[in-house]
PDB file of N, CA and C in Angstrom:
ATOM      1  N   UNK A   1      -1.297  14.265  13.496  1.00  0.00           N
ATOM      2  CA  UNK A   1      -2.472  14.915  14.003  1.00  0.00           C
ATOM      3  C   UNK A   1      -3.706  14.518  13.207  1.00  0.00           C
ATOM      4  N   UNK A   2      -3.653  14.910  11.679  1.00  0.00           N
ATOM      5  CA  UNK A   2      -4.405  13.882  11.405  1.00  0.00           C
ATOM      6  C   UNK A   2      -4.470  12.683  10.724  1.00  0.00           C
ATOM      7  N   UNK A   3      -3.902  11.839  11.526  1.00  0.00           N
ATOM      8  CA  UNK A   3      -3.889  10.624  11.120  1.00  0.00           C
ATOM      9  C   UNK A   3      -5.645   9.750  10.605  1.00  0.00           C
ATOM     10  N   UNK A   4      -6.521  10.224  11.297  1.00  0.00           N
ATOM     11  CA  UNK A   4      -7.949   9.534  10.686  1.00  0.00           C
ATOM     12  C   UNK A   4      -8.120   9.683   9.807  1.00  0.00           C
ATOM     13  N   UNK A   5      -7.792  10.806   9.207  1.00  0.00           N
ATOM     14  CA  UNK A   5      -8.344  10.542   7.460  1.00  0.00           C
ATOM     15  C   UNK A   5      -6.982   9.584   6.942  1.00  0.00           C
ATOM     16  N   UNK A   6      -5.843   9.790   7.188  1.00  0.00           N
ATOM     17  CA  UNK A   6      -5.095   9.156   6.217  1.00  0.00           C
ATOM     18  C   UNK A   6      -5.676   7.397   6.692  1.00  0.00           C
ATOM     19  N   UNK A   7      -5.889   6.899   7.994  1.00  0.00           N
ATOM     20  CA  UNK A   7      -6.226   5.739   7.825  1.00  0.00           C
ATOM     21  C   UNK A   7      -7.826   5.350   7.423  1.00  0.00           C
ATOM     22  N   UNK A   8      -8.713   6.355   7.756  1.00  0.00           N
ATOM     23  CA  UNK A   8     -10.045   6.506   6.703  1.00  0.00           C
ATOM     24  C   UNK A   8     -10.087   6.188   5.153  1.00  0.00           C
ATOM     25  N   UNK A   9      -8.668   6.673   4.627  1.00  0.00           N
ATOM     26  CA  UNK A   9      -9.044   6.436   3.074  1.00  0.00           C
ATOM     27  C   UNK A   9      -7.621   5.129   2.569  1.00  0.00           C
ATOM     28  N   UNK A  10      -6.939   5.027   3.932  1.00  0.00           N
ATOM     29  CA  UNK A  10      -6.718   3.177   3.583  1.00  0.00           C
ATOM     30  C   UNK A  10      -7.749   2.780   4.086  1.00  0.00           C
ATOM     31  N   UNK A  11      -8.173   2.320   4.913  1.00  0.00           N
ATOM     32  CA  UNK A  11      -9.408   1.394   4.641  1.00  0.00           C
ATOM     33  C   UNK A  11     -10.392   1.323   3.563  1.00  0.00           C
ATOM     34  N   UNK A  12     -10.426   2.823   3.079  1.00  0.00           N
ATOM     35  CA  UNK A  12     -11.384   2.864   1.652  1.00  0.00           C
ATOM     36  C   UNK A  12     -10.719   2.162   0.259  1.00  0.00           C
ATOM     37  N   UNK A  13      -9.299   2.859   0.365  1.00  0.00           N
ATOM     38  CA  UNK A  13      -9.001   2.242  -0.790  1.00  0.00           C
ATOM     39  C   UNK A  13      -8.679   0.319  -0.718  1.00  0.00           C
ATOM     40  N   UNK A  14      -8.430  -0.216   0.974  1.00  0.00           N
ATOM     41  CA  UNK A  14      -8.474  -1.495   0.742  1.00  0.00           C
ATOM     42  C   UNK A  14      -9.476  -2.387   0.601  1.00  0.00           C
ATOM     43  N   UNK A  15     -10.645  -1.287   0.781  1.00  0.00           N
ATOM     44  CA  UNK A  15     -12.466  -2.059   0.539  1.00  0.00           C
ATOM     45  C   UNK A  15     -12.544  -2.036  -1.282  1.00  0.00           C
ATOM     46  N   UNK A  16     -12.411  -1.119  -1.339  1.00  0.00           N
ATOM     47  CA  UNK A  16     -12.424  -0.491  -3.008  1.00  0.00           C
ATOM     48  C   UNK A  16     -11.516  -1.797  -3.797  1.00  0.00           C
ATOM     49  N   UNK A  17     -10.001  -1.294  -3.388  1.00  0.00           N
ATOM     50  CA  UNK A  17      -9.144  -2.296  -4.919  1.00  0.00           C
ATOM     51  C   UNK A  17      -8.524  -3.592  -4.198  1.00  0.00           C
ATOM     52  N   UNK A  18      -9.054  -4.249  -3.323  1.00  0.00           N
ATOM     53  CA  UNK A  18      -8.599  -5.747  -2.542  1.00  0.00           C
ATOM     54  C   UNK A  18      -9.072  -6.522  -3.881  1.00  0.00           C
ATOM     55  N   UNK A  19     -10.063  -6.831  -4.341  1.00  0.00           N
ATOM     56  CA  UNK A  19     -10.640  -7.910  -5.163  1.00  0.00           C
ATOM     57  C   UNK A  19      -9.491  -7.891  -6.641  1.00  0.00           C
ATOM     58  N   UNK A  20      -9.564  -6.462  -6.976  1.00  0.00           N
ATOM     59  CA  UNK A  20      -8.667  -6.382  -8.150  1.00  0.00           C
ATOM     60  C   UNK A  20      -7.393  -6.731  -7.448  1.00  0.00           C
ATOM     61  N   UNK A  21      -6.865  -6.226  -6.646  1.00  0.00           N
ATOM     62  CA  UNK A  21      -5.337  -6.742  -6.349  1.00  0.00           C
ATOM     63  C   UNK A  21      -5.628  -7.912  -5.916  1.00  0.00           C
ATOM     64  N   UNK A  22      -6.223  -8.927  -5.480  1.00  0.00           N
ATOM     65  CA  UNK A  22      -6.024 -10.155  -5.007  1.00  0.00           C
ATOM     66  C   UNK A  22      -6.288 -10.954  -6.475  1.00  0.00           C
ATOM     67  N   UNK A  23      -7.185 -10.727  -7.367  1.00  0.00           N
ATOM     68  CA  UNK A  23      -6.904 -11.247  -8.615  1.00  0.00           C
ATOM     69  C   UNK A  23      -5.666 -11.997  -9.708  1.00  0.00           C
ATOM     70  N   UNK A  24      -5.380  -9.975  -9.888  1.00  0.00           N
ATOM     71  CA  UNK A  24      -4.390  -9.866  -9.816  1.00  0.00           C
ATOM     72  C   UNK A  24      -2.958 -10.839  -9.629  1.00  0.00           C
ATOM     73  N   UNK A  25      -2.973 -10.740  -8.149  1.00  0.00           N
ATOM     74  CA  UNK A  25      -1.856 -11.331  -7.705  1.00  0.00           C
ATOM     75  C   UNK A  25      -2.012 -13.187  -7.788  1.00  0.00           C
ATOM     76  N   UNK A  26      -2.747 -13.583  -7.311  1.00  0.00           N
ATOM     77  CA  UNK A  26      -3.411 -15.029  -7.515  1.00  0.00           C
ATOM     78  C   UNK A  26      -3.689 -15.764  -9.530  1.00  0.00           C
ATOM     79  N   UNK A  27      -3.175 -14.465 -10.553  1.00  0.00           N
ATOM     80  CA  UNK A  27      -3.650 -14.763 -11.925  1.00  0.00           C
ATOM     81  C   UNK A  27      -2.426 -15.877 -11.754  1.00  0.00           C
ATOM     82  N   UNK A  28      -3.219 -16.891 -12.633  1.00  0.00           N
ATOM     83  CA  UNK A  28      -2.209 -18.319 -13.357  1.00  0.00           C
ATOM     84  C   UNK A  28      -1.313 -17.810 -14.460  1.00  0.00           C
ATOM     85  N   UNK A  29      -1.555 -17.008 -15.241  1.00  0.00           N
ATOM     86  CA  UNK A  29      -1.054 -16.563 -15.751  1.00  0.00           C
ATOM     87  C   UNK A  29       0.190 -15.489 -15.857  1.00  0.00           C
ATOM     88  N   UNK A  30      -0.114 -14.841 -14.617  1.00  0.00           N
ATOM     89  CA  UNK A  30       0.707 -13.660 -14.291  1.00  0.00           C
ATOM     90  C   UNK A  30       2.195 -13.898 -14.498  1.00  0.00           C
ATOM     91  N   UNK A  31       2.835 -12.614 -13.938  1.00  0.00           N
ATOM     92  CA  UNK A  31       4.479 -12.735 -13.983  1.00  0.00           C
ATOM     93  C   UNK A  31       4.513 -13.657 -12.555  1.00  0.00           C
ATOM     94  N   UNK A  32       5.863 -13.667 -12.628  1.00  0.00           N
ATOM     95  CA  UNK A  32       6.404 -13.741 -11.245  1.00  0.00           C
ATOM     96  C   UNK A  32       6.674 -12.912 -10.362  1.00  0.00           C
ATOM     97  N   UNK A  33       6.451 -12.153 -10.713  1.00  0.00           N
ATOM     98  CA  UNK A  33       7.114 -11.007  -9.873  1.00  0.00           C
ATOM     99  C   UNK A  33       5.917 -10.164  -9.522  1.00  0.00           C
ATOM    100  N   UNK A  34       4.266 -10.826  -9.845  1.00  0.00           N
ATOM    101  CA  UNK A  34       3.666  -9.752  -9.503  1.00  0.00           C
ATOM    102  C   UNK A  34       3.482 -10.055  -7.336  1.00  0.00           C
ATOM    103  N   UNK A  35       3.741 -10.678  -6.738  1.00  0.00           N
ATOM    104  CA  UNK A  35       3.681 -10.493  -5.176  1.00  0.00           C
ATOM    105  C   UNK A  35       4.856  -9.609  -4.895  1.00  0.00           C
ATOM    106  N   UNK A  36       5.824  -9.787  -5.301  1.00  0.00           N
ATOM    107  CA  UNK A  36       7.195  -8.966  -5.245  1.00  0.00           C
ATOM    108  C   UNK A  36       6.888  -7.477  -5.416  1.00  0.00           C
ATOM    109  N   UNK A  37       6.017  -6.922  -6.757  1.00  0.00           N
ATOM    110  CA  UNK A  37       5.803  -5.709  -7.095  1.00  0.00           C
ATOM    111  C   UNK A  37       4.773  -5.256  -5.934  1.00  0.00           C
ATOM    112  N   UNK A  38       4.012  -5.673  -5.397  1.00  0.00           N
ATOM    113  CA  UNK A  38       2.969  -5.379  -4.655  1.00  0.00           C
ATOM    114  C   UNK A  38       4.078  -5.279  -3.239  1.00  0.00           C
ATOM    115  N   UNK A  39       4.696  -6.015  -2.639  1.00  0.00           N
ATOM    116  CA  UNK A  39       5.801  -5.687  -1.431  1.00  0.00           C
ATOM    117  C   UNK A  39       6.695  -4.388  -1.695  1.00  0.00           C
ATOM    118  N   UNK A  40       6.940  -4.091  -2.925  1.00  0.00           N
ATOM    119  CA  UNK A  40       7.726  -3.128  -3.035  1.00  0.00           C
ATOM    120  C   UNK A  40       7.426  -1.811  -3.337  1.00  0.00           C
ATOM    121  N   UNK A  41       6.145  -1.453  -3.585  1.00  0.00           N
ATOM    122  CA  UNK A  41       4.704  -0.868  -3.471  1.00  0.00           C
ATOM    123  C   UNK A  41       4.491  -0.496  -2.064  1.00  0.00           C
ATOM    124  N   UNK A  42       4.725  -1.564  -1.480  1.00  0.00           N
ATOM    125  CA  UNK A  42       4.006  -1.370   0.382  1.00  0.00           C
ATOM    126  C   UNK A  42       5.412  -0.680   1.055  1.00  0.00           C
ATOM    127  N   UNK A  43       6.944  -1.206   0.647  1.00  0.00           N
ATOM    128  CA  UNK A  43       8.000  -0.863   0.880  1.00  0.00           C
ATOM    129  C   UNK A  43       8.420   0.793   0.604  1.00  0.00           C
ATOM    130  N   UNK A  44       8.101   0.889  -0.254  1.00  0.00           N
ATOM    131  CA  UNK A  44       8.170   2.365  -1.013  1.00  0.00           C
ATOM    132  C   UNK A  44       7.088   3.377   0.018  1.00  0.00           C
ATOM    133  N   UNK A  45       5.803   2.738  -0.074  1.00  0.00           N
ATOM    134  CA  UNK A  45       5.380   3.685   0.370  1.00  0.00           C
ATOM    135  C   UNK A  45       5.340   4.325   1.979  1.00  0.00           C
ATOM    136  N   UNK A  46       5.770   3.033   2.456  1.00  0.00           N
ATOM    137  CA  UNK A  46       6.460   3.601   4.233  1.00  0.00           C
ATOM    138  C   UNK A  46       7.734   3.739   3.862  1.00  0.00           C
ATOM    139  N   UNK A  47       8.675   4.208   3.240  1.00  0.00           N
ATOM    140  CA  UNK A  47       9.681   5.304   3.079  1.00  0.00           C
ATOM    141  C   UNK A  47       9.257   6.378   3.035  1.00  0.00           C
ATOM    142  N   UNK A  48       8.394   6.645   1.688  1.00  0.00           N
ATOM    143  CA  UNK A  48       8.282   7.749   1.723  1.00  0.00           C
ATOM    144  C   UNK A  48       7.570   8.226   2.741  1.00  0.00           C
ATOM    145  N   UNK A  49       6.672   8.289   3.334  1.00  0.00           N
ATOM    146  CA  UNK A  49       5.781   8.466   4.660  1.00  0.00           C
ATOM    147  C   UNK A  49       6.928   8.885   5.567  1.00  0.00           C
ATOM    148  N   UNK A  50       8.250   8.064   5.879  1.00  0.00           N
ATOM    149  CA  UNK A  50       8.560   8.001   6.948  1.00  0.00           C
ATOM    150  C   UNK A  50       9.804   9.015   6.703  1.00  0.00           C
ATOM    151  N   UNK A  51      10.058   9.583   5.336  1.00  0.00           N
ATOM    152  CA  UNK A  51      10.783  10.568   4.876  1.00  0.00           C
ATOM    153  C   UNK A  51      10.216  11.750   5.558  1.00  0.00           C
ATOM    154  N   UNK A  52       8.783  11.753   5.040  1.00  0.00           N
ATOM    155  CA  UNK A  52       8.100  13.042   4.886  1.00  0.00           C
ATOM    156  C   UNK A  52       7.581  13.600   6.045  1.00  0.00           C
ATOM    157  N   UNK A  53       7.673  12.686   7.466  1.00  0.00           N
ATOM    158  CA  UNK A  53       7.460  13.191   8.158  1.00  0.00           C
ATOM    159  C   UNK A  53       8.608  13.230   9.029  1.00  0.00           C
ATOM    160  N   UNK A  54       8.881  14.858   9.557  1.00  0.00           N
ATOM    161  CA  UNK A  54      10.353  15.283  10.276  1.00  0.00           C
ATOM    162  C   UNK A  54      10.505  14.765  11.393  1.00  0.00           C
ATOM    163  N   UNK A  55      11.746  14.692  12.237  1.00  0.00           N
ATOM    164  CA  UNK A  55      12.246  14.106  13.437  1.00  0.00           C
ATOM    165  C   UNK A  55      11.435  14.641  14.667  1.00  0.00           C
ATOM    166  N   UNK A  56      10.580  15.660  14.680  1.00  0.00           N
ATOM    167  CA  UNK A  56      10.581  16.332  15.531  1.00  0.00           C
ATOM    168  C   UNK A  56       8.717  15.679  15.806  1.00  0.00           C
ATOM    169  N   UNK A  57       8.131  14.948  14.823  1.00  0.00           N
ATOM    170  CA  UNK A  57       6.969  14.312  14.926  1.00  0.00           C
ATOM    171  C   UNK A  57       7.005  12.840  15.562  1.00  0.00           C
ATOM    172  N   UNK A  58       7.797  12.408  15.949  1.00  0.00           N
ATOM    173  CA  UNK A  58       8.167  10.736  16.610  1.00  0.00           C
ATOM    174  C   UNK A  58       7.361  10.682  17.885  1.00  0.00           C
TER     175      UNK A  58
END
C-alpha cells in the first residue's frame, strides 16, 4: 500500500550513495569479492522484504 515511499527513498538513496558504491566497487585496489558483497547485499535484502511481507499481500 505504501509502496511510494519505500521506492521514493530507493531512488534517494541510489542518487545519494551510487558514486561511493561505484568507486568502491571499480577500486584497483580492492578485494575481490567486493561485486560479490554488493550482490549479496541486494540478495539479502529481497529476502528479507519478501519474508516480511505475509502470504496474504501477493
Amino acid at each position: 500500500m505504501y509502496n511510494y515511499r519505500v521506492a521514493l527513498l530507493v531512488v534517494f538513496g541510489l542518487y545519494v550513495f551510487s558514486p561511493v558504491v561505484i568507486d568502491w566497487w571499480l577500486a584497483p585496489n580492492g578485494a575481490w569479492y567486493h561485486p560479490f558483497a554488493i550482490w549479496f547485499l541486494l540478495i539479502a535484502a529481497h529476502i528479507f522484504v519478501g519474508f516480511k511481507r505475509g502470504s496474504d499481500e501477493l
